[in-house]
Protein backbone atom coordinates (compact mmCIF):
# COMPACT_ATOMS: atom_id res chain seq x y z
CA UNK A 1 -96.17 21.63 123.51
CA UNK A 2 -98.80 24.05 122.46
CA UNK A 3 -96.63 26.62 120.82
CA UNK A 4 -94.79 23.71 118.94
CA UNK A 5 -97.82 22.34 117.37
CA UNK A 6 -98.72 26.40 116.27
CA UNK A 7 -95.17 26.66 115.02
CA UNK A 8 -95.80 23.03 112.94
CA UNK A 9 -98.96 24.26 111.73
CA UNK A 10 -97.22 27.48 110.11
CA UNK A 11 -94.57 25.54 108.96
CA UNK A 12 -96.92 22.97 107.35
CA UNK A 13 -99.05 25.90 106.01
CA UNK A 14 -95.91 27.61 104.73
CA UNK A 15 -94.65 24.00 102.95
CA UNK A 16 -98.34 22.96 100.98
CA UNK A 17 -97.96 26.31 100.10
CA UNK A 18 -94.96 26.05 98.40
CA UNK A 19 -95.76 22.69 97.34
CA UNK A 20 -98.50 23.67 95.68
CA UNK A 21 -96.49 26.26 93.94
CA UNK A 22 -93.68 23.96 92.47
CA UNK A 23 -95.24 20.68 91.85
CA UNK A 24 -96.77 21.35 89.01
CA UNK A 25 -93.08 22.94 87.60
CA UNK A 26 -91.02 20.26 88.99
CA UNK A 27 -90.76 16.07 88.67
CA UNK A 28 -91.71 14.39 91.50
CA UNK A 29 -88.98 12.31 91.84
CA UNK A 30 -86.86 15.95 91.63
CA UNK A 31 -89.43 17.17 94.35
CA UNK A 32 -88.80 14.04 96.65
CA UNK A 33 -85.22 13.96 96.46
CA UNK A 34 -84.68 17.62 97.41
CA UNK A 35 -87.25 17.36 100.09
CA UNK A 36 -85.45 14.45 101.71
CA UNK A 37 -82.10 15.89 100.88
CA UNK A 38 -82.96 18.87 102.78
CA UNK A 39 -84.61 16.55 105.55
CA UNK A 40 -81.74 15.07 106.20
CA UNK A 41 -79.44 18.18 105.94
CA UNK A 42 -81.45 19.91 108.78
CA UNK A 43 -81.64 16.75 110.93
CA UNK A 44 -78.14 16.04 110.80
CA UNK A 45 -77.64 19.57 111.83
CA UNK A 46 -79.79 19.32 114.60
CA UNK A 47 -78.27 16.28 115.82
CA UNK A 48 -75.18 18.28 116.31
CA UNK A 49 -76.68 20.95 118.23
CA UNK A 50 -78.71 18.91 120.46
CA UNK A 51 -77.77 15.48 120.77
CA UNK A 52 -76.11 14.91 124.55
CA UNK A 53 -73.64 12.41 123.22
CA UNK A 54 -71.23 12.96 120.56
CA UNK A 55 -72.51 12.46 116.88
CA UNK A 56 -70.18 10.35 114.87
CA UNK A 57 -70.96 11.93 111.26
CA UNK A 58 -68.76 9.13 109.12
CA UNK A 59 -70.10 6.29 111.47
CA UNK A 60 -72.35 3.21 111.05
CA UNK A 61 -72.38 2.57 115.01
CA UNK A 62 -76.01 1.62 115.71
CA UNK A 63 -76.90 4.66 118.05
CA UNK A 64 -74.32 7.10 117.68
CA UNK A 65 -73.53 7.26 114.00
CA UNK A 66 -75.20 9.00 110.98
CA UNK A 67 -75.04 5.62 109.23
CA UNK A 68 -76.28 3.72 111.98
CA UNK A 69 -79.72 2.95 109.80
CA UNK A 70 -76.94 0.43 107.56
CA UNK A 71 -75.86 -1.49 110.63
CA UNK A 72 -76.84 -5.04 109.81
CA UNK A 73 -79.84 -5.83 112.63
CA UNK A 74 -82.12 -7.90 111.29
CA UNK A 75 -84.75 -6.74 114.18
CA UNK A 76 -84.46 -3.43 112.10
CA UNK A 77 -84.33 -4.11 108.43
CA UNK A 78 -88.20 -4.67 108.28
CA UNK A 79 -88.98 -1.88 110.10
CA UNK A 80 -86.41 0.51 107.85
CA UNK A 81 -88.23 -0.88 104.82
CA UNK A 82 -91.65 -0.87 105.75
CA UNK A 83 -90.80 3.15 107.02
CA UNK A 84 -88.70 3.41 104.29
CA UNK A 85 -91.20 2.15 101.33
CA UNK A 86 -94.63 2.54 102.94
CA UNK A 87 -94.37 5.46 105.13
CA UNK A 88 -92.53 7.54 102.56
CA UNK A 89 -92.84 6.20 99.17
CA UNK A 90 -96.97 5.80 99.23
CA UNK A 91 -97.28 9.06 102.45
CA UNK A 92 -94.83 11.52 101.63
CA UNK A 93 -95.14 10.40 97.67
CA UNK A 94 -98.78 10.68 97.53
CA UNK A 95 -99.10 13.89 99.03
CA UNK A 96 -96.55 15.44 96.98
CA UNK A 97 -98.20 13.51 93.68
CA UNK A 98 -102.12 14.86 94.35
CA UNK A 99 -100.75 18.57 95.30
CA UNK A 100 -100.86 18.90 91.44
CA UNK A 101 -104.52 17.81 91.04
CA UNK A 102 -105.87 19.11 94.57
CA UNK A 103 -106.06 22.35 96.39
CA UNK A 104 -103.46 22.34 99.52
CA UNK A 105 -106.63 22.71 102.02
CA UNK A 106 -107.86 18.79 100.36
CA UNK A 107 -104.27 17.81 101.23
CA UNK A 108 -104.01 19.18 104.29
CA UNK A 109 -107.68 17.91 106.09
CA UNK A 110 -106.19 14.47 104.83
CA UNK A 111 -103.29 15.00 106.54
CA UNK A 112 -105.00 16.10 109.90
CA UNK A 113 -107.16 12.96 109.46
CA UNK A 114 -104.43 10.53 109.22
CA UNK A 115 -103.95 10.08 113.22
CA UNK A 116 -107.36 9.62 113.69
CA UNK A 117 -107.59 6.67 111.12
CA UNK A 118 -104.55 5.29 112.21
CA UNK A 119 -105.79 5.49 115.72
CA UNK A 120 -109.18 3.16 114.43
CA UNK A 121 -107.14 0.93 112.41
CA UNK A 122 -105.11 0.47 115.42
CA UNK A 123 -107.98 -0.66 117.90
CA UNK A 124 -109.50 -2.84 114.63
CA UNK A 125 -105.77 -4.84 114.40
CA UNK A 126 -105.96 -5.09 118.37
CA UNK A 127 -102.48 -3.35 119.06
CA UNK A 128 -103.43 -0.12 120.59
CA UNK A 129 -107.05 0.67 122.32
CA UNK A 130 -109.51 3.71 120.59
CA UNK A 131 -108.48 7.21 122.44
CA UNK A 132 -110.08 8.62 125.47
CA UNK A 133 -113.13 11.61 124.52
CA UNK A 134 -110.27 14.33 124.81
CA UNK A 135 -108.57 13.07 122.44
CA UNK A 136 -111.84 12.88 119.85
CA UNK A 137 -113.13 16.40 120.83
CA UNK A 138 -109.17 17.95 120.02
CA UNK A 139 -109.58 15.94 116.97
CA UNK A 140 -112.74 17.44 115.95
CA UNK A 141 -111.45 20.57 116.67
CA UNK A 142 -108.52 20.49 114.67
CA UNK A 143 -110.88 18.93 111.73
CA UNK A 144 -113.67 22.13 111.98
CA UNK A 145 -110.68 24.64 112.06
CA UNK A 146 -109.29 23.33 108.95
């Protein structure tokens, strides 16, 4: 677990980087879609290497299938938008979008922050409980070293 959160912090280092470098060149809208194009190119190719059942790449079957995020569930649809919309358009968007006014290391300490307001805003909506002192001190440690 430890070495996979180093390699994520290179590879986030490594992407605000290059970020940082091409949003002020590029459209955002250019920026998102070849972000998300190559997103989706890597997870589908990772699906294939890992995945312990077979992965129906033309499908819309609800677990197996590429497509499976179309299948007609309407115990899914809100959640698809709300990731889809929220978690994307105004997260992913609004990074990208302030990378052209702000220095990566601004973006980035917001980006470290994010679980630990989501973690408050959890407790405050009363569907998850505040984290144990651990949790805080990795937190704050995490926060300092950025």
């Amino acid at each position: 677990g430890n070495f996979l959160a180093f390699l994520a912090s290179i590879a986030t280092a490594i992407y605000l980087t290059i970020a940082k470098t091409l949003r002020p060149k590029v459209d955002l809208f250019l920026f998102l879609f070849l972000l998300f194009f190559d997103s989706t190119l890597f997870l589908l190719l990772y699906m294939i290497l890992f995945s312990h059942q077979p992965v129906r790449i033309l499908s819309a079957h609800p677990t197996l299938g590429l497509f499976g995020w179309l299948h007609p569930a309407l115990d899914r649809l809100p959640l698809e938008l709300y990731s889809a919309l929220v978690c994307n358009g105004v997260g992913t968007a609004g990074f990208i979008a302030i990378m052209k006014y702000f220095d990566p290391v601004v973006v980035s300490m917001v980006m470290l922050m994010e679980p630990v307001f989501a973690s408050v805003m959890g407790a405050a909506a009363g569907v998850s409980t505040l984290p144990g002192w651990g949790t805080w001190a990795g937190d704050a440690v995490v926060a300092v070293g950025s």
